[in-house]
Protein backbone atom coordinates (compact mmCIF):
# COMPACT_ATOMS: atom_id res chain seq x y z
CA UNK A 1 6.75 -41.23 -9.76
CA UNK A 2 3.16 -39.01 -9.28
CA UNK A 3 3.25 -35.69 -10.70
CA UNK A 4 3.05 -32.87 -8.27
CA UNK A 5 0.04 -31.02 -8.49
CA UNK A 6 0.56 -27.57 -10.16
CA UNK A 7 0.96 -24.68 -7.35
CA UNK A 8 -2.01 -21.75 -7.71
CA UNK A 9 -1.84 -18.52 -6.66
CA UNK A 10 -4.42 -15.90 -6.96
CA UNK A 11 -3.60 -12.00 -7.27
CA UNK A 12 -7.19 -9.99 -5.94
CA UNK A 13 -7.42 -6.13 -5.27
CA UNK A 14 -8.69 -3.08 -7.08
CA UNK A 15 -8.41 -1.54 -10.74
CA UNK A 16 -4.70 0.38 -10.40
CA UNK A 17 -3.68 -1.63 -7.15
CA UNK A 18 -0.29 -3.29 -8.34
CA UNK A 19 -1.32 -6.68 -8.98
CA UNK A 20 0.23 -6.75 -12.23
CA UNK A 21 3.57 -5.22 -10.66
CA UNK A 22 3.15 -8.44 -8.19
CA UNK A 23 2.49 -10.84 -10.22
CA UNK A 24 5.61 -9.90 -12.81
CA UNK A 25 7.82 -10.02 -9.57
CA UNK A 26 6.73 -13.39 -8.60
CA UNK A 27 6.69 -14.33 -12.05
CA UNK A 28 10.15 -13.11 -12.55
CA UNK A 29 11.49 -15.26 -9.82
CA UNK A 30 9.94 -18.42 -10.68
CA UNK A 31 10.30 -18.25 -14.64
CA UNK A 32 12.52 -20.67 -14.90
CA UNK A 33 10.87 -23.00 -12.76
CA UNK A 34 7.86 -23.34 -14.93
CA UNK A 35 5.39 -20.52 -14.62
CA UNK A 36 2.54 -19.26 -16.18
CA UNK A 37 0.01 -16.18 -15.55
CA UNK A 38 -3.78 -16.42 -16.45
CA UNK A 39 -5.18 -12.88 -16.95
CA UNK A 40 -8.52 -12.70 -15.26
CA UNK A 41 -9.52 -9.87 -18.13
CA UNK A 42 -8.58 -12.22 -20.66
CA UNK A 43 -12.03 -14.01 -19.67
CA UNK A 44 -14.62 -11.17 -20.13
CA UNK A 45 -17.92 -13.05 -21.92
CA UNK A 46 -18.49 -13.15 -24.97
CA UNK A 47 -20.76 -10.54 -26.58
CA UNK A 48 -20.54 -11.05 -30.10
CA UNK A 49 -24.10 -11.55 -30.12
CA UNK A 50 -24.83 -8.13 -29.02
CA UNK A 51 -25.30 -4.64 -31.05
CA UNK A 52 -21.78 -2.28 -30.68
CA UNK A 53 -23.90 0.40 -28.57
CA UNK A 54 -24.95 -2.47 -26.16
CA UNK A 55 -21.57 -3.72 -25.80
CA UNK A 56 -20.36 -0.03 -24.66
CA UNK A 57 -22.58 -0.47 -21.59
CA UNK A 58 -21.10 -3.36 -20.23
CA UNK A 59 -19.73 -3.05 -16.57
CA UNK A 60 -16.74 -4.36 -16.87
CA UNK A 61 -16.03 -4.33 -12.90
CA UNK A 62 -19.14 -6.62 -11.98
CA UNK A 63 -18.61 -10.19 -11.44
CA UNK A 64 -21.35 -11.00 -14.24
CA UNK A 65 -18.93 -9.62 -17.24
CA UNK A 66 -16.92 -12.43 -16.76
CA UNK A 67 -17.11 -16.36 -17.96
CA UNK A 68 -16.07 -17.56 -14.97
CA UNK A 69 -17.22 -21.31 -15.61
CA UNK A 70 -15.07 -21.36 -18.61
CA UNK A 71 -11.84 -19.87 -16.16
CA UNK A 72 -12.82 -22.34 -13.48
CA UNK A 73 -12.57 -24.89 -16.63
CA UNK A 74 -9.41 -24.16 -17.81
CA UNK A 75 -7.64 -24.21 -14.14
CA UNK A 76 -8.53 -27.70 -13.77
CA UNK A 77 -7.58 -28.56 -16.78
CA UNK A 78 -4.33 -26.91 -16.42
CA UNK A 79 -4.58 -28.35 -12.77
CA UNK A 80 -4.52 -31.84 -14.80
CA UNK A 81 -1.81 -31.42 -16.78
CA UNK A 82 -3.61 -30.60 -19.78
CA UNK A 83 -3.36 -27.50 -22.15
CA UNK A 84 -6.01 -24.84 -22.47
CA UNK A 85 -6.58 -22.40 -25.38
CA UNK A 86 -6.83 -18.71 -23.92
CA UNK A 87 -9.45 -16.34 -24.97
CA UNK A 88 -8.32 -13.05 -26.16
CA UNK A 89 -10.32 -9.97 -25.46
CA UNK A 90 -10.94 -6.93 -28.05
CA UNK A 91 -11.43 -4.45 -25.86
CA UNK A 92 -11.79 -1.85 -29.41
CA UNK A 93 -14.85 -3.70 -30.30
CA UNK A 94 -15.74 -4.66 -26.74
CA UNK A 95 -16.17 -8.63 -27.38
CA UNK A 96 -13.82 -11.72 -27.51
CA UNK A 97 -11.85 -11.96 -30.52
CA UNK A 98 -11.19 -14.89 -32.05
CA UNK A 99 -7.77 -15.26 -31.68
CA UNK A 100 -6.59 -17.84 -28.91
CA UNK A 101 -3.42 -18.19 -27.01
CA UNK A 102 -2.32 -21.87 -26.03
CA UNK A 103 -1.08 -22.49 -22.63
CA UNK A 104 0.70 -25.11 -21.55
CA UNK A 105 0.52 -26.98 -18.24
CA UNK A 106 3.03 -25.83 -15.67
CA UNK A 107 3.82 -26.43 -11.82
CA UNK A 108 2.91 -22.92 -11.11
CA UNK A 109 -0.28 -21.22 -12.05
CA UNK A 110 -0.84 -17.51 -11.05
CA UNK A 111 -4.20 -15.96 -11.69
CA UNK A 112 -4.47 -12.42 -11.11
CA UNK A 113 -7.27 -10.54 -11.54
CA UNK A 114 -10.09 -7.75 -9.41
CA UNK A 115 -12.00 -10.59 -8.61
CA UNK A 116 -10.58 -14.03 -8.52
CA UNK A 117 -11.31 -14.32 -5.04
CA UNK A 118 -15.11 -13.44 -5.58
CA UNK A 119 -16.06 -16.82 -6.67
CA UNK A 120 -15.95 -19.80 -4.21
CA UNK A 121 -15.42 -21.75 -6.81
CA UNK A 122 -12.17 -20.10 -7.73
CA UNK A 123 -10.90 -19.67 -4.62
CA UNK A 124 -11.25 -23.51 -3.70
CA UNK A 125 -8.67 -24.09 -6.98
CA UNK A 126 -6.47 -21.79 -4.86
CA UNK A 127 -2.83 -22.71 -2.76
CA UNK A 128 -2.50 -18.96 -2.09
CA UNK A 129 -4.28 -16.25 -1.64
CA UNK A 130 -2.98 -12.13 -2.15
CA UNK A 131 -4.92 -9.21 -1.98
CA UNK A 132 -3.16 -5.98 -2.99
CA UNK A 133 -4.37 -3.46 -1.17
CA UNK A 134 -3.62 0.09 -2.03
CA UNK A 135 -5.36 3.81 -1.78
CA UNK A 136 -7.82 4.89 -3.98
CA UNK A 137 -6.08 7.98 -4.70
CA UNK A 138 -3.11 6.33 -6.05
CA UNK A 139 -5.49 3.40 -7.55
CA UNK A 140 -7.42 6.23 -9.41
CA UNK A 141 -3.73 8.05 -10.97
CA UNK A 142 -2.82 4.71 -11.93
CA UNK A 143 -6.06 3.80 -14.14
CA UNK A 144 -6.21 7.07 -15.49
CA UNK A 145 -2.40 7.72 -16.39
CA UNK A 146 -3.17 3.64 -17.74
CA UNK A 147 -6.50 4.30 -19.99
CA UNK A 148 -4.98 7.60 -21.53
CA UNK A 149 -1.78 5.83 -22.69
CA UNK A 150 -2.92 2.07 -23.09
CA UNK A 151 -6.76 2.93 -24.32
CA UNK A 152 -7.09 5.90 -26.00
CA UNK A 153 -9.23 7.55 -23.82
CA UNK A 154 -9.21 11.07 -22.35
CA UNK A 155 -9.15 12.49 -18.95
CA UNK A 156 -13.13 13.22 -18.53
CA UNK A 157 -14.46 9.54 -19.47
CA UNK A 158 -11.90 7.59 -17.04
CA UNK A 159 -13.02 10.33 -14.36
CA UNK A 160 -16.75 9.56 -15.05
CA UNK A 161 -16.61 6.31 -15.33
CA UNK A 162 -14.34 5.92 -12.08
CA UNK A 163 -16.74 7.63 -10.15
CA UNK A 164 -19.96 5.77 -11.66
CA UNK A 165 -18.87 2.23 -12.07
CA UNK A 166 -15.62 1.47 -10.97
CA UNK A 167 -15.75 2.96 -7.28
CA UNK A 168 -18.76 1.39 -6.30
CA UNK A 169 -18.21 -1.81 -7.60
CA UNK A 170 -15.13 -1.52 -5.85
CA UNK A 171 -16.74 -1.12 -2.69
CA UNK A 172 -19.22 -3.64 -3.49
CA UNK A 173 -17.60 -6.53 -5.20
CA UNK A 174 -13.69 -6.39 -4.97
CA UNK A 175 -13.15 -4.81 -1.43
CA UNK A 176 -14.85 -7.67 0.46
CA UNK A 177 -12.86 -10.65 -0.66
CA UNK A 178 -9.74 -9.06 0.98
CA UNK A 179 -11.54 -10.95 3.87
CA UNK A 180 -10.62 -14.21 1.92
CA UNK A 181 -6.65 -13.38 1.17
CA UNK A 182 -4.37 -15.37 3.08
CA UNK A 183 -1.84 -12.41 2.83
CA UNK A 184 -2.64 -8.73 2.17
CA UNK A 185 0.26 -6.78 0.44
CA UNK A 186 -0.08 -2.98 1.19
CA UNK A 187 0.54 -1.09 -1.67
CA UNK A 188 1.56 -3.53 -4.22
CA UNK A 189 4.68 -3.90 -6.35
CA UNK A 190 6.63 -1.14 -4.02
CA UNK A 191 6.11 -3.45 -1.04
CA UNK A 192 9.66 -5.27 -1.11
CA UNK A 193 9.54 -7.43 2.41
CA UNK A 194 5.82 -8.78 1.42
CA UNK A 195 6.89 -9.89 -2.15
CA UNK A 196 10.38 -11.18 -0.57
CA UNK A 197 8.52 -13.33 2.23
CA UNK A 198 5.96 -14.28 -0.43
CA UNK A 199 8.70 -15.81 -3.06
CA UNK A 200 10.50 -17.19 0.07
CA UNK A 201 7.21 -18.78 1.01
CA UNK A 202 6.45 -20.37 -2.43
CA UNK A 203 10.17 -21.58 -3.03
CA UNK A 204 9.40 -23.76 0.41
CA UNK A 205 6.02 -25.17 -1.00
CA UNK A 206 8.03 -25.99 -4.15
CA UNK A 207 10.48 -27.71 -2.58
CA UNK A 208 8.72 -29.04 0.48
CA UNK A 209 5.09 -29.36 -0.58
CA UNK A 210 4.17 -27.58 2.70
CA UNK A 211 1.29 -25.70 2.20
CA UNK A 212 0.44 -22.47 4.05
């Protein structure tokens, strides 16, 4: 009997949106049918190569700072059946450490990540598509209230860097491929009756193979 081919869905929208509060709720309700999440961050280039004060001006919200050959790699890989070996990201010394996390094959892949629906490429790999939409105000708490507690940083930088990188790439890069989401959840993880119809609509393709 064939192997099924592994289910993907990919988790778009802005910095502080919910995706990661989606993603753990779909996540949580297929865990023990064989799940597994691949962290668009995890796959921020390599930039070992580069002096520490050059590495600090990386813009991490620009579809350049990531190695998105090496995610489109791995997907078909895992796509195949075949294991993959994770990068892990130091965001202290701003490069890719060299620790690696092994990942198995399973039959459901979710990638989540700002822009995993920027690349045609990417998208193509894709079953689903989910773009969690939410307002900038409460997108803007979120990564501050996150970088204070998570990062170490203070109040000032997030604010400054917000407003100088991370709103207008938002506007530039991330807020255009809602055009490409098959479903738009409005304001992520709090939006019960989206997630709901979304699990009920993966449990079908699981069991039916019918696709959206």
């Amino acid at each position: 009997m064939e192997m099924r081919k592994p289910l993907v869905i990919g988790i778009a929208g802005g910095s502080g949106s919910g995706k990661t509060s989606v993603t753990n709720r779909i996540y949580d309700e297929f865990k023990e049918h064989s799940v597994v999440v691949i962290e668009q961050d995890y796959y921020y280039k390599d930039q070992s190569h580069l002096e520490f004060e050059e590495r600090l001006l990386t813009n991490y919200d620009h579809p350049l700072a990531f190695d998105t050959d090496l995610l489109i790699d791995h997907i078909d890989r895992l796509l195949n059946r075949k294991p993959i070996e994770k990068p892990v990201y130091d965001y202290a010394r701003h490069t890719r450490s060299n620790e690696i996390v092994v990942i198995e094959p399973k039959d459901v892949i979710i990638l989540e990540g700002i822009l995993v629906l920027e690349d045609e490429r990417l998208r193509n790999l894709m079953d689903i598509k989910l773009f969690v939409d939410t307002d900038a105000d409460l997108r803007i708490i979120r990564r501050i209230l996150r970088d204070i507690n998570e990062r170490g940083r203070s109040v000032e930088s997030v604010i400054e860097q917000y407003l100088t990188v991370v709103r207008p790439m938002h506007n530039q890069f991330i807020e255009p491929t809602k055009r490409y989401a098959d479903i738009i959840i409005p304001e992520g993880g709090q939006n019960e009756v989206a997630i709901d119809l979304m699990v009920t609509k993966i449990k079908t393709i699981l069991e039916y193979g019918t696709k959206l």
